[in-house]
C-alpha atoms as a PDB file:
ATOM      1  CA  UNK A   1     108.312 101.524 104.319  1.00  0.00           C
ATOM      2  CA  UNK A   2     106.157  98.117 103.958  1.00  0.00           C
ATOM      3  CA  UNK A   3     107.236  96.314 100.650  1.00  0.00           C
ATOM      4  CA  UNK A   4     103.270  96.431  99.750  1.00  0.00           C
ATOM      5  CA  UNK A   5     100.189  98.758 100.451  1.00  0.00           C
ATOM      6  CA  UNK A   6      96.510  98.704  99.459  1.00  0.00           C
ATOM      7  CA  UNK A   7      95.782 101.639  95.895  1.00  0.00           C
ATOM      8  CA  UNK A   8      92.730 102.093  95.365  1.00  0.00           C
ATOM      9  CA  UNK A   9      91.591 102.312  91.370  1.00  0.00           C
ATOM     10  CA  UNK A  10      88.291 102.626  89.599  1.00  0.00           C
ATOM     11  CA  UNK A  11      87.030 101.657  93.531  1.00  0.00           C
ATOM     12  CA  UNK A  12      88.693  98.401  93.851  1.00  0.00           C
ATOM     13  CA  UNK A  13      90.989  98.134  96.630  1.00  0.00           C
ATOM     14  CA  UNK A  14      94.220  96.649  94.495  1.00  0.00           C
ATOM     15  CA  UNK A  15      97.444  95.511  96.805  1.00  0.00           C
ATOM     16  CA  UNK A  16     100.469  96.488  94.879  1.00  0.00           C
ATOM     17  CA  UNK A  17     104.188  96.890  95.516  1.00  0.00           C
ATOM     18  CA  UNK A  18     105.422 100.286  96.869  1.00  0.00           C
ATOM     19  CA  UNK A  19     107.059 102.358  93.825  1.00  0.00           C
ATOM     20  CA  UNK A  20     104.745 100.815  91.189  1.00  0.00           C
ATOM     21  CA  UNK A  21     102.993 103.157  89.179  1.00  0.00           C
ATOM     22  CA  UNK A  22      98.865 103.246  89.318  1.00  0.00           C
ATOM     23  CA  UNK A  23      99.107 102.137  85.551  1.00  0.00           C
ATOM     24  CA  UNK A  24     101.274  99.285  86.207  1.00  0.00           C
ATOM     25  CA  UNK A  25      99.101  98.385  89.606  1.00  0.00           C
ATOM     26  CA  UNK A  26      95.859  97.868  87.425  1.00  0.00           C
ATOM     27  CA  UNK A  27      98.149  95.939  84.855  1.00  0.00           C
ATOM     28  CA  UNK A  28      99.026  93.250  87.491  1.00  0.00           C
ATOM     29  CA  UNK A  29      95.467  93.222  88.971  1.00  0.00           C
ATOM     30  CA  UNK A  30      94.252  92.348  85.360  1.00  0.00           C
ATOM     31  CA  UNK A  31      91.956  95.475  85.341  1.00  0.00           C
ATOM     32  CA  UNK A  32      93.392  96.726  82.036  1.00  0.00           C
ATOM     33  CA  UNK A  33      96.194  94.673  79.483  1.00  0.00           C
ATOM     34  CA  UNK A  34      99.035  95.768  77.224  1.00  0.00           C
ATOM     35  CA  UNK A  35      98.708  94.852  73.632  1.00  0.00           C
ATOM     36  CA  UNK A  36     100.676  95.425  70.342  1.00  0.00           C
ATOM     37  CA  UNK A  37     100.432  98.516  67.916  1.00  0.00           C
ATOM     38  CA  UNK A  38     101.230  98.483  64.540  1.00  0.00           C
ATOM     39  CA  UNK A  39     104.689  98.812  64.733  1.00  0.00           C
ATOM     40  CA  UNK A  40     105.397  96.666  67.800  1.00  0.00           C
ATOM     41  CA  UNK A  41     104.927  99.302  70.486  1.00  0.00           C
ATOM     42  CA  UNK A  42     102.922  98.066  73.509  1.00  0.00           C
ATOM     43  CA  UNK A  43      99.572 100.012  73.682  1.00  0.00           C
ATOM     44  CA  UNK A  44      97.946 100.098  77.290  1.00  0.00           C
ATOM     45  CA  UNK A  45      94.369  98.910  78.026  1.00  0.00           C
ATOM     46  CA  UNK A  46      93.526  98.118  74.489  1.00  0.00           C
ATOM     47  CA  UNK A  47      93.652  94.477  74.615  1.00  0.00           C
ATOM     48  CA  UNK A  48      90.647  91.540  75.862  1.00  0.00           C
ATOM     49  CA  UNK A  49      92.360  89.391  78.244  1.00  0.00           C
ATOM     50  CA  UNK A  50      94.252  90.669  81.374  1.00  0.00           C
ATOM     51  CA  UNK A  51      97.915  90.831  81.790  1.00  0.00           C
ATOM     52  CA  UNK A  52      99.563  88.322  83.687  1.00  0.00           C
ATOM     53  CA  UNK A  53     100.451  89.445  87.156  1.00  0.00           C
ATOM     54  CA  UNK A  54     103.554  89.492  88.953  1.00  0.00           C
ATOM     55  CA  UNK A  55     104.791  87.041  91.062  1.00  0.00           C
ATOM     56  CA  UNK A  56     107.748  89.094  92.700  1.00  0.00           C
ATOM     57  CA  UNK A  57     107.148  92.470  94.365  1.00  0.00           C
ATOM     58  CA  UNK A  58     110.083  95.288  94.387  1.00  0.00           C
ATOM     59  CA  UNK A  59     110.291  97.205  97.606  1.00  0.00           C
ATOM     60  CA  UNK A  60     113.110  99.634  95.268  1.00  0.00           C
ATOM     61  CA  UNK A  61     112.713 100.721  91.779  1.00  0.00           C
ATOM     62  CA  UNK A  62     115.794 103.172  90.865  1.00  0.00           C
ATOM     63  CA  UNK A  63     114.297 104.176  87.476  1.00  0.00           C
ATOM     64  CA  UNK A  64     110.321 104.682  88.333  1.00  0.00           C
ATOM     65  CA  UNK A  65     109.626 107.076  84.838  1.00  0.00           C
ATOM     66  CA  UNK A  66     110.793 103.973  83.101  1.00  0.00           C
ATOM     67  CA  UNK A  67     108.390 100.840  81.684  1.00  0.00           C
ATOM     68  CA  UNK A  68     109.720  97.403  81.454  1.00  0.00           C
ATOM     69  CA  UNK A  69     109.655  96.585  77.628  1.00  0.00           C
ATOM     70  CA  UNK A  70     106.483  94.607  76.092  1.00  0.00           C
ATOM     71  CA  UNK A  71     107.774  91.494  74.029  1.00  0.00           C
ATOM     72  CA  UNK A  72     107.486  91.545  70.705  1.00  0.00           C
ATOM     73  CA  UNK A  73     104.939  91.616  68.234  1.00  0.00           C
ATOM     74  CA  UNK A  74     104.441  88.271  66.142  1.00  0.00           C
ATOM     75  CA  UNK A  75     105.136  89.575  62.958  1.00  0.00           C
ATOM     76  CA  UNK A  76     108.497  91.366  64.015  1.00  0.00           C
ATOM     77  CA  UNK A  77     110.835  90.755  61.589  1.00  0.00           C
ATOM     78  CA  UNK A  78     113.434  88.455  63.262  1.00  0.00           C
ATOM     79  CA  UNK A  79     117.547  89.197  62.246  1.00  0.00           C
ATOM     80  CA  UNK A  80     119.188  87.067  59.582  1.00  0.00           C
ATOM     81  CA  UNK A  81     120.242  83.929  59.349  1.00  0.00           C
ATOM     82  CA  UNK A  82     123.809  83.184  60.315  1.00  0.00           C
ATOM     83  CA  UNK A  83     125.247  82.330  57.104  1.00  0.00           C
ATOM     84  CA  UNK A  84     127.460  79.336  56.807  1.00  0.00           C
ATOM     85  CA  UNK A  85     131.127  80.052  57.797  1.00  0.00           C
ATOM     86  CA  UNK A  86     133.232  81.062  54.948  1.00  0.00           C
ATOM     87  CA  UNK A  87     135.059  78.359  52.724  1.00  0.00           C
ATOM     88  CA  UNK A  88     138.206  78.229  50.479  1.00  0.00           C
ATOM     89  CA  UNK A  89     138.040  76.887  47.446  1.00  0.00           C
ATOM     90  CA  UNK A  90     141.393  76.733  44.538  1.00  0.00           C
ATOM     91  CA  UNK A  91     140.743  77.843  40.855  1.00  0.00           C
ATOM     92  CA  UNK A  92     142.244  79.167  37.208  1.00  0.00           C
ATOM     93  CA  UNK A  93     141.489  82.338  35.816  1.00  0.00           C
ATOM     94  CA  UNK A  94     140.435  80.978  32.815  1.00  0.00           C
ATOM     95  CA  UNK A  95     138.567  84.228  30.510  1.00  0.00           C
ATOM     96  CA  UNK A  96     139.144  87.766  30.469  1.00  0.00           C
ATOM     97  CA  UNK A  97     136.923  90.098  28.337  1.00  0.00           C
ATOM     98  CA  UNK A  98     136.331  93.347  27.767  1.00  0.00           C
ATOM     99  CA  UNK A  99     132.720  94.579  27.839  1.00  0.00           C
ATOM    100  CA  UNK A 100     133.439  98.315  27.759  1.00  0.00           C
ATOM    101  CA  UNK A 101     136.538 101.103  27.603  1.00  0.00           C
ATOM    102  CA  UNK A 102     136.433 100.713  30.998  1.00  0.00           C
ATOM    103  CA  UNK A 103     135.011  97.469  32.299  1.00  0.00           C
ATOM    104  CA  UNK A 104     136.371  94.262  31.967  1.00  0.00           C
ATOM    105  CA  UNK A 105     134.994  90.638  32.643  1.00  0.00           C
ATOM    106  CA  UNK A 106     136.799  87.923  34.372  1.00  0.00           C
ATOM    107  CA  UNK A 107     135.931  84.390  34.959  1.00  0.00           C
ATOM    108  CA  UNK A 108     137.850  82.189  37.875  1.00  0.00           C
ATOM    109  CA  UNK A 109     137.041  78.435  37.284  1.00  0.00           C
ATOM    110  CA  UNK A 110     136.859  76.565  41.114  1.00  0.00           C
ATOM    111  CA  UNK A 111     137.878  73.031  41.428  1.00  0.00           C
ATOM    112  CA  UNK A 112     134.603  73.139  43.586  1.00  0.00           C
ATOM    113  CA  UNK A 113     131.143  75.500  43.778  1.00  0.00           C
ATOM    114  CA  UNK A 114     131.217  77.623  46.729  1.00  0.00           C
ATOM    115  CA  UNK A 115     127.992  77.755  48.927  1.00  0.00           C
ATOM    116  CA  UNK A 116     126.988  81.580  47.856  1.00  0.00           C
ATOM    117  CA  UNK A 117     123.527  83.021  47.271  1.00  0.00           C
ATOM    118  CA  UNK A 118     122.745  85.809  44.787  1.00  0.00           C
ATOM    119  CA  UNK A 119     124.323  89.023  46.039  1.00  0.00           C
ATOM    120  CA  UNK A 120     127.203  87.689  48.025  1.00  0.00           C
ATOM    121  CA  UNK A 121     130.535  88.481  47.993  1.00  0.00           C
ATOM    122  CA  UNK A 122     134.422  86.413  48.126  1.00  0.00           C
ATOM    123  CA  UNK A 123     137.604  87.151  48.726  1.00  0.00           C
ATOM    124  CA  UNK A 124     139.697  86.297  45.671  1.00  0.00           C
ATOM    125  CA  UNK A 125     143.515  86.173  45.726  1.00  0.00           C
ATOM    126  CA  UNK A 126     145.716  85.798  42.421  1.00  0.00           C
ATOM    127  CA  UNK A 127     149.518  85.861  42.221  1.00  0.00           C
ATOM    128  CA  UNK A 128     151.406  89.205  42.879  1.00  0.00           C
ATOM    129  CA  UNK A 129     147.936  91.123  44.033  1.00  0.00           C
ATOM    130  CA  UNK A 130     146.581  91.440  46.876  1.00  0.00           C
ATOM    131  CA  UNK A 131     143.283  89.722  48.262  1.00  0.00           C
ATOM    132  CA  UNK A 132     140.535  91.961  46.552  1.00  0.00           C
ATOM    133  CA  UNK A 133     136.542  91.383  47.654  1.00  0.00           C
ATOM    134  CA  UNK A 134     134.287  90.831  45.039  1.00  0.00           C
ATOM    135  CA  UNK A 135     131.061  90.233  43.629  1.00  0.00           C
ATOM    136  CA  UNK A 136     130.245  87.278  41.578  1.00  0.00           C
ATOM    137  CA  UNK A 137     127.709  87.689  38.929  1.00  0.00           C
ATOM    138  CA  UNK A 138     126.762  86.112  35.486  1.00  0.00           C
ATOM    139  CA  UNK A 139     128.172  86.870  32.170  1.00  0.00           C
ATOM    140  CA  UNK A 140     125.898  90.073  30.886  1.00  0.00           C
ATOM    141  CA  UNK A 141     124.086  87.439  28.734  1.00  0.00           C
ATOM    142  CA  UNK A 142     123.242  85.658  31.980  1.00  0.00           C
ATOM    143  CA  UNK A 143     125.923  82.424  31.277  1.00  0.00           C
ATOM    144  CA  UNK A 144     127.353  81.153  34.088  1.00  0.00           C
ATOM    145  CA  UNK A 145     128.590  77.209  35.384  1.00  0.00           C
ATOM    146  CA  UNK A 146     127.982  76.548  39.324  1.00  0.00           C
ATOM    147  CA  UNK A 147     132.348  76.076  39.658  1.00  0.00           C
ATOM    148  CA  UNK A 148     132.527  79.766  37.806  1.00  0.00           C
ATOM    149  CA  UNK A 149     132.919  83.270  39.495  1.00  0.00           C
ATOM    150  CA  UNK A 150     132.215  85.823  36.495  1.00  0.00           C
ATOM    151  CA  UNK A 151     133.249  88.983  37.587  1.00  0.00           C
ATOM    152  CA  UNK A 152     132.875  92.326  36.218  1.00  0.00           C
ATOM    153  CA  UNK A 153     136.026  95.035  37.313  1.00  0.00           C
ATOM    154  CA  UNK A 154     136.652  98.392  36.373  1.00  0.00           C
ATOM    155  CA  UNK A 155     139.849  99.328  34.634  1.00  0.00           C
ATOM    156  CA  UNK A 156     141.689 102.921  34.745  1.00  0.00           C
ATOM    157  CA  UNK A 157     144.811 102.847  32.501  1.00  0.00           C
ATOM    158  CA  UNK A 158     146.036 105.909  35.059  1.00  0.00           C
ATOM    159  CA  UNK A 159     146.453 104.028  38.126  1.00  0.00           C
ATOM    160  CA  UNK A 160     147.442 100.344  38.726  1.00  0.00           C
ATOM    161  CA  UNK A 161     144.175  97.980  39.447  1.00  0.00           C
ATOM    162  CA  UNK A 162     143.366  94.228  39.195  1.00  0.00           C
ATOM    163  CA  UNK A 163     141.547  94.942  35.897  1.00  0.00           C
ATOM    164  CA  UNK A 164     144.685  96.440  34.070  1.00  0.00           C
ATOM    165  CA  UNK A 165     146.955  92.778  35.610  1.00  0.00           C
ATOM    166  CA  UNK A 166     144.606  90.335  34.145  1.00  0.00           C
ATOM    167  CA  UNK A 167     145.816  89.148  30.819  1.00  0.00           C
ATOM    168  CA  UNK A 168     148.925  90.683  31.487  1.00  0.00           C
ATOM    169  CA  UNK A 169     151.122  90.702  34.714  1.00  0.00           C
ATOM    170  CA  UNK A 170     148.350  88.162  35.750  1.00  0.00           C
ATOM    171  CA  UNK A 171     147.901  86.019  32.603  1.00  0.00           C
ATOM    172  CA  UNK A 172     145.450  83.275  31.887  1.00  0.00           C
ATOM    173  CA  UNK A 173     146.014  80.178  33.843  1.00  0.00           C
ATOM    174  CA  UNK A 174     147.195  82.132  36.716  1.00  0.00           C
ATOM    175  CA  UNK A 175     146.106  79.923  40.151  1.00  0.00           C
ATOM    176  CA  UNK A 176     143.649  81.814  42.302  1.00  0.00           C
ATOM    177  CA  UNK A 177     142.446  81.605  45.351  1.00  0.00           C
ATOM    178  CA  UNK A 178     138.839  82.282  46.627  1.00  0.00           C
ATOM    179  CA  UNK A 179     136.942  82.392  50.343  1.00  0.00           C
ATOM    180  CA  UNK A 180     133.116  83.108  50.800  1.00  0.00           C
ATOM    181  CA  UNK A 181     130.493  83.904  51.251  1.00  0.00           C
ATOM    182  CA  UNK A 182     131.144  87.247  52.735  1.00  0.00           C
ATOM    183  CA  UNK A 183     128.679  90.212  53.205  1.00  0.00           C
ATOM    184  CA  UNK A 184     125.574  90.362  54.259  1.00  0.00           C
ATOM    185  CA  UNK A 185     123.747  91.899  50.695  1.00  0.00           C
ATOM    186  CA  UNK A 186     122.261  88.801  49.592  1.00  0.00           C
ATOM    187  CA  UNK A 187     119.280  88.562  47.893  1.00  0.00           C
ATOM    188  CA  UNK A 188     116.321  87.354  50.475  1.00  0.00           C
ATOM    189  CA  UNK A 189     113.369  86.568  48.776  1.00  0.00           C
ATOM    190  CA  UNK A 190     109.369  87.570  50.058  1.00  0.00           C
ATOM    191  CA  UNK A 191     109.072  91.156  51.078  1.00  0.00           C
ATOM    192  CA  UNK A 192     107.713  94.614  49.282  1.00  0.00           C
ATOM    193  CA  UNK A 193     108.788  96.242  46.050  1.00  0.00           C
ATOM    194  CA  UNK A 194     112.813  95.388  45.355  1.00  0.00           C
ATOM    195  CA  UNK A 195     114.409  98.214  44.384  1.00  0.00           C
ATOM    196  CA  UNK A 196     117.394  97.536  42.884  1.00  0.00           C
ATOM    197  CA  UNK A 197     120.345 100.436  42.511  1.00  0.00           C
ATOM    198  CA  UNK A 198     124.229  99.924  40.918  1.00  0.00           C
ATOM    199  CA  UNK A 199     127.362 102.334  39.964  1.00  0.00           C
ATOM    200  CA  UNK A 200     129.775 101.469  37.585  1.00  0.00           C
ATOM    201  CA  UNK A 201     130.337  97.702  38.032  1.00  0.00           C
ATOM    202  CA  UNK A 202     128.318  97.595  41.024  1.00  0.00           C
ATOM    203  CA  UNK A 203     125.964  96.181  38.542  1.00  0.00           C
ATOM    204  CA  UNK A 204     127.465  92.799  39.073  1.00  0.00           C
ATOM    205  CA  UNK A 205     125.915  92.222  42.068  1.00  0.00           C
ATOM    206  CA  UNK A 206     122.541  93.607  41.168  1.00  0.00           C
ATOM    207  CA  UNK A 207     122.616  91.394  38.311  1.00  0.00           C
ATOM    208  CA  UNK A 208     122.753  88.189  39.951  1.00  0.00           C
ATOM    209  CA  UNK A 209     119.954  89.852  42.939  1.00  0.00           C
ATOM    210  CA  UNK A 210     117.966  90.215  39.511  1.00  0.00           C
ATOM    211  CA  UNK A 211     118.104  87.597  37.561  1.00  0.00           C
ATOM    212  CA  UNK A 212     117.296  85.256  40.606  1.00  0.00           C
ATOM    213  CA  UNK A 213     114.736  87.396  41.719  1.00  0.00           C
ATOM    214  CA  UNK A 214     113.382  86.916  38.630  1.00  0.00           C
ATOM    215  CA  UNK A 215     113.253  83.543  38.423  1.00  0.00           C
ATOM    216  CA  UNK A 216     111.789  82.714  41.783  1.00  0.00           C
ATOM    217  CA  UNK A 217     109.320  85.842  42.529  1.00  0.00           C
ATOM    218  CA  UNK A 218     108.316  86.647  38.550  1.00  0.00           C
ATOM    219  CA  UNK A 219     105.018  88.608  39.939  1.00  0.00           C
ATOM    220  CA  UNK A 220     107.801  90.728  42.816  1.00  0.00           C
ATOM    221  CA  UNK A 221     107.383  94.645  41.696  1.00  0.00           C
ATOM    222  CA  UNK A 222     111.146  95.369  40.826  1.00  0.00           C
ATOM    223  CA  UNK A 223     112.337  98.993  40.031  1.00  0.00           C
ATOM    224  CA  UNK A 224     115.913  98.483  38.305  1.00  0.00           C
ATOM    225  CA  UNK A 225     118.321 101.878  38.273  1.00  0.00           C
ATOM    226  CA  UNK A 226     121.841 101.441  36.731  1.00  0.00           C
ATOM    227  CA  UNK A 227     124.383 104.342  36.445  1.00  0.00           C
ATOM    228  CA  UNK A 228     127.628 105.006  34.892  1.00  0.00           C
ATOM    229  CA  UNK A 229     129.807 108.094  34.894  1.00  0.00           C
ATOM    230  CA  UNK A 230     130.225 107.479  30.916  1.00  0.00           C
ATOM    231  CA  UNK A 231     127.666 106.714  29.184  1.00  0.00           C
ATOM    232  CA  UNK A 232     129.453 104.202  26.697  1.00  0.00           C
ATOM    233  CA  UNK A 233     130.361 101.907  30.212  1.00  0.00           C
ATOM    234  CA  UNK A 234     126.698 101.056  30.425  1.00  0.00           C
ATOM    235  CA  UNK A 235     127.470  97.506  29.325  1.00  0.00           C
ATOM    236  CA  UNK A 236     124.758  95.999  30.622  1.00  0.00           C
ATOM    237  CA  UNK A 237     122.325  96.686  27.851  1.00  0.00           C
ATOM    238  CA  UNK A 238     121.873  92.786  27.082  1.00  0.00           C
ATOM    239  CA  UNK A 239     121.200  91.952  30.738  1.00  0.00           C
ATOM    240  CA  UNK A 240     118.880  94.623  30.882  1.00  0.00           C
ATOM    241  CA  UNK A 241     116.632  93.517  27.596  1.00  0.00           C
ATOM    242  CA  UNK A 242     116.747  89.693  29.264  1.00  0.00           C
ATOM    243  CA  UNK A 243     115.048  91.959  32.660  1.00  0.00           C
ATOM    244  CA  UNK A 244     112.863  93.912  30.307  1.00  0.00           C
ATOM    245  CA  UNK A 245     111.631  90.655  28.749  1.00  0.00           C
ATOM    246  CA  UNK A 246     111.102  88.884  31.876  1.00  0.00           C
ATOM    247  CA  UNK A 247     108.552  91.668  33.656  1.00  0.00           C
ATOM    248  CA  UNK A 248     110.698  94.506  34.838  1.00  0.00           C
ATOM    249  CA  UNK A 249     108.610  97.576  33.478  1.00  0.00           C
ATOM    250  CA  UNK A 250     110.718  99.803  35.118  1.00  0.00           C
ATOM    251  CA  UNK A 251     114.126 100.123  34.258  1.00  0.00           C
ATOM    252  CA  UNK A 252     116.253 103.425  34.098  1.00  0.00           C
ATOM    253  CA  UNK A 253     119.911 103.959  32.932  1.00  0.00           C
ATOM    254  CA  UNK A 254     121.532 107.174  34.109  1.00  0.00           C
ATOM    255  CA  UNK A 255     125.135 109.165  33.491  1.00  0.00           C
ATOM    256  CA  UNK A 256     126.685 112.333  34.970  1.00  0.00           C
ATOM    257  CA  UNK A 257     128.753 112.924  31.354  1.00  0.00           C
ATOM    258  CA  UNK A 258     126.566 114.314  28.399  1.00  0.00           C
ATOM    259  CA  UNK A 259     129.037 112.760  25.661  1.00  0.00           C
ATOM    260  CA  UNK A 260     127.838 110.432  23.267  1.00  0.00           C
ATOM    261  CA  UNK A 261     124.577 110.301  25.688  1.00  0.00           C
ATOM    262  CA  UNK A 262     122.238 107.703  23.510  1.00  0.00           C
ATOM    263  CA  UNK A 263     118.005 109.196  24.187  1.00  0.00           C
ATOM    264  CA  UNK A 264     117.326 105.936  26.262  1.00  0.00           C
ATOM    265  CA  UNK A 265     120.299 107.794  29.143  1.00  0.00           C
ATOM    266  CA  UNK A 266     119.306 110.028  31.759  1.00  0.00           C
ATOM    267  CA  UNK A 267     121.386 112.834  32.663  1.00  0.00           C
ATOM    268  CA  UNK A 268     122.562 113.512  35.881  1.00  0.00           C
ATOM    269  CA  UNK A 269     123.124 111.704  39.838  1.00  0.00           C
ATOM    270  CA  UNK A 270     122.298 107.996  39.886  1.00  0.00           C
ATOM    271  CA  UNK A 271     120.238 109.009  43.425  1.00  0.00           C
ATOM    272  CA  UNK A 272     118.045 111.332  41.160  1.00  0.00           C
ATOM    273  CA  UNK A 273     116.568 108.672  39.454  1.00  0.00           C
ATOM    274  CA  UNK A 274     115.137 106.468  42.098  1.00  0.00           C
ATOM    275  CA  UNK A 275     112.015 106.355  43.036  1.00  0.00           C
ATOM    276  CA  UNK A 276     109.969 107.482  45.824  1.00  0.00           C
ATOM    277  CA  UNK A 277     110.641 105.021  48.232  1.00  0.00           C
ATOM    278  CA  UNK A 278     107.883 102.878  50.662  1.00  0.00           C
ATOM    279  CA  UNK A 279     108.334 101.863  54.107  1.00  0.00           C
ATOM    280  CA  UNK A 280     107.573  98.395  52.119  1.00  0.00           C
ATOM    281  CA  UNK A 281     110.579  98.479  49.657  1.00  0.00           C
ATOM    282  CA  UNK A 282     113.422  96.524  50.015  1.00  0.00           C
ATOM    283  CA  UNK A 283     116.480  98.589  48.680  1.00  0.00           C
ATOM    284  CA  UNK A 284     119.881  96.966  46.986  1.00  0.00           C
ATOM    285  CA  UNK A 285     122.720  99.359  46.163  1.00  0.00           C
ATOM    286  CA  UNK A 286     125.910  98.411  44.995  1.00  0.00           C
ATOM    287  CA  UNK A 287     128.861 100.725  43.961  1.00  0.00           C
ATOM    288  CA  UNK A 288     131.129 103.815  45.184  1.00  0.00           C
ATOM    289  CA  UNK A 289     131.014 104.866  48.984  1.00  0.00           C
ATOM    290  CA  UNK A 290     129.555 108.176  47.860  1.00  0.00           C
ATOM    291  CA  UNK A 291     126.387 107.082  45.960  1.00  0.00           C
ATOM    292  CA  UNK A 292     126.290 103.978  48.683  1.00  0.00           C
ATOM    293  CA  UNK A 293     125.797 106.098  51.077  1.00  0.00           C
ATOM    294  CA  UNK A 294     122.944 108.662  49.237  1.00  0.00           C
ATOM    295  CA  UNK A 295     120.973 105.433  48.946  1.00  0.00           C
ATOM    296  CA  UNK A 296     120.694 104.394  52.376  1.00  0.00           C
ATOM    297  CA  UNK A 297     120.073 108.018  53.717  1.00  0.00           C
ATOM    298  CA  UNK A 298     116.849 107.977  51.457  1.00  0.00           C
ATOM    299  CA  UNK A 299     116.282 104.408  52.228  1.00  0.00           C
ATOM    300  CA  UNK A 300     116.489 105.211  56.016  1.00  0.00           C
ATOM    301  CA  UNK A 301     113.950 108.688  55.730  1.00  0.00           C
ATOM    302  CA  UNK A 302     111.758 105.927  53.940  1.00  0.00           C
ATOM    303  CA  UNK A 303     111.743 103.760  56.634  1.00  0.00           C
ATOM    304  CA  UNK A 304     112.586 100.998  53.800  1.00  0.00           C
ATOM    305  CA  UNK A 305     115.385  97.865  54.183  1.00  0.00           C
ATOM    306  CA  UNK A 306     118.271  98.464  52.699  1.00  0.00           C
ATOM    307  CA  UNK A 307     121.384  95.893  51.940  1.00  0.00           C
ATOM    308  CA  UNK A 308     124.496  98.378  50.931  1.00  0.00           C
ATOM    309  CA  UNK A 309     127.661  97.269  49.363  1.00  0.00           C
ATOM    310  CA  UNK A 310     130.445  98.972  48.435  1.00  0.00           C
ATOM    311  CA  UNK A 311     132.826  98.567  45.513  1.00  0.00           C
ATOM    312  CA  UNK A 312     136.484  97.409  46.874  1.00  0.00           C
ATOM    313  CA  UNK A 313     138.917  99.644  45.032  1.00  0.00           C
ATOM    314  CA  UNK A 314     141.499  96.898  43.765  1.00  0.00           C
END
């Protein structure tokens, strides 16, 4: 069979390559043009100028019910920048607080910053435990120095963790190590409604996504929802008034336990508290695998962006 032969389409005599579709034929002749729909998908025929055409003809196509892709539309959203590779940095454990039964706060003073942006995560090693990942944050009344990682760790007095070592088998002016940034959950300004969802100490890393986002996008709609599974580990409370002050008009504390529950605490699932979510939003969720996970399943049937992390269990 001849690599080319004359189609005729709309009247016009068109010499095209054998295999090519009549669509495709007019497309090279210029007779109609792709263009872009709303979501990036090529449309046929809907656009003013005429597609380029081919320089190359194909006597053999092995896969004719199949298109060649359209390139992109301009306002595609491109993929992340590659962060900057991870440094190490020395430092002191220098404070250990507790800001609930079951949370404590601990601060690890660096010899030098590291390079991190709001929402990402280190690797922090300190004698006798082994290398846990972590969230920095600020102190709950939003202190922190550019050498200090505050973070926030839960304790369980029933099983062995890096919150129950600290003051003790780990005591202040223990050496520590630390190596960031890791993860890709930072906080990346511009974009739709933030939507902003932490478990237990998962708040840490919200916090520091929210107070930045706070100081450089004060007009961003932000929808803050904070859970605990006891009500009395909400320690948050002054971070939250600092939000409250600042512009957040929507801010919602949850708990699954009913004890001690003060009126301002839902009851119930963290994940039945969140809002209807937009194709728009851009989602944050920090915490357990299990609500983790609940978040981006409703953040994927919304169509919205969503940045998990997941609490390491040190």
């Amino acid at each position: 069979m001849s690599p080319r032969c004359s189609l005729v389409v709309n009247g016009k005599t068109v010499r095209v390559a054998s295999g090519d579709t009549s669509v495709e034929a007019a497309l090279a002749d210029g007779m109609i043009a792709p263009t872009q729909a709303t979501h990036g998908t090529g449309l046929l025929g809907q656009a003013p100028g005429p597609a380029a055409r081919r320089t190359n003809a194909r006597a053999h196509r092995p896969d004719t019910g199949r298109l060649a892709a359209l390139p992109p539309a301009a306002d595609t959203a491109l993929p992340d920048v590659v962060p900057s590779p991870a440094a190490r940095r020395a430092g002191t454990l220098t404070e250990v607080t507790p800001l609930s039964p079951r949370v404590l706060q601990a601060v690890v003073t660096l010899t030098r910053p590291l390079p991190l942006e709001p929402g990402h995560q280190v690797e922090i090693t300190l004698p006798g435990r082994r290398t846990a990942i972590l969230s920095p944050s600020f102190r709950v009344d939003g202190g922190a120095e550019l050498n200090e990682l505050v973070f926030h760790l839960p304790r369980d007095p029933d099983a062995p963790s890096l919150a129950e070592a600290l003051g003790g088998a780990v005591p202040l002016g223990s050496l520590a190590r630390a190596r960031g940034p890791l993860g890709r959950a930072y906080y990346r300004p511009g974009g739709g409604r933030l939507v902003l969802v932490s478990d237990g100490t998962g708040f840490a890393q919200i916090w520091s996504i929210a107070r930045a986002a706070r100081h450089l996008e004060s007009a961003r709609e932000t929808v803050l929802v904070v859970g605990a599974a006891d009500p009395l580990d909400l320690y948050m409370r002054p971070a939250l008034d600092w939000l409250a002050a600042t512009g957040v008009a929507r801010i919602v504390m949850a708990s699954d336990r009913l004890r001690q529950r003060p009126p301002d605490v839902r009851p119930g699932p963290l994940t039945a508290h969140i809002p209807h979510l937009r194709a728009t939003d851009v989602v944050h969720v920090c915490g357990g695998a299990a609500t983790v996970g609940a978040v981006e399943v409703l953040a994927a049937a919304a169509g919205a962006r969503c940045y998990p992390a997941v609490l390491d269990g040190a």
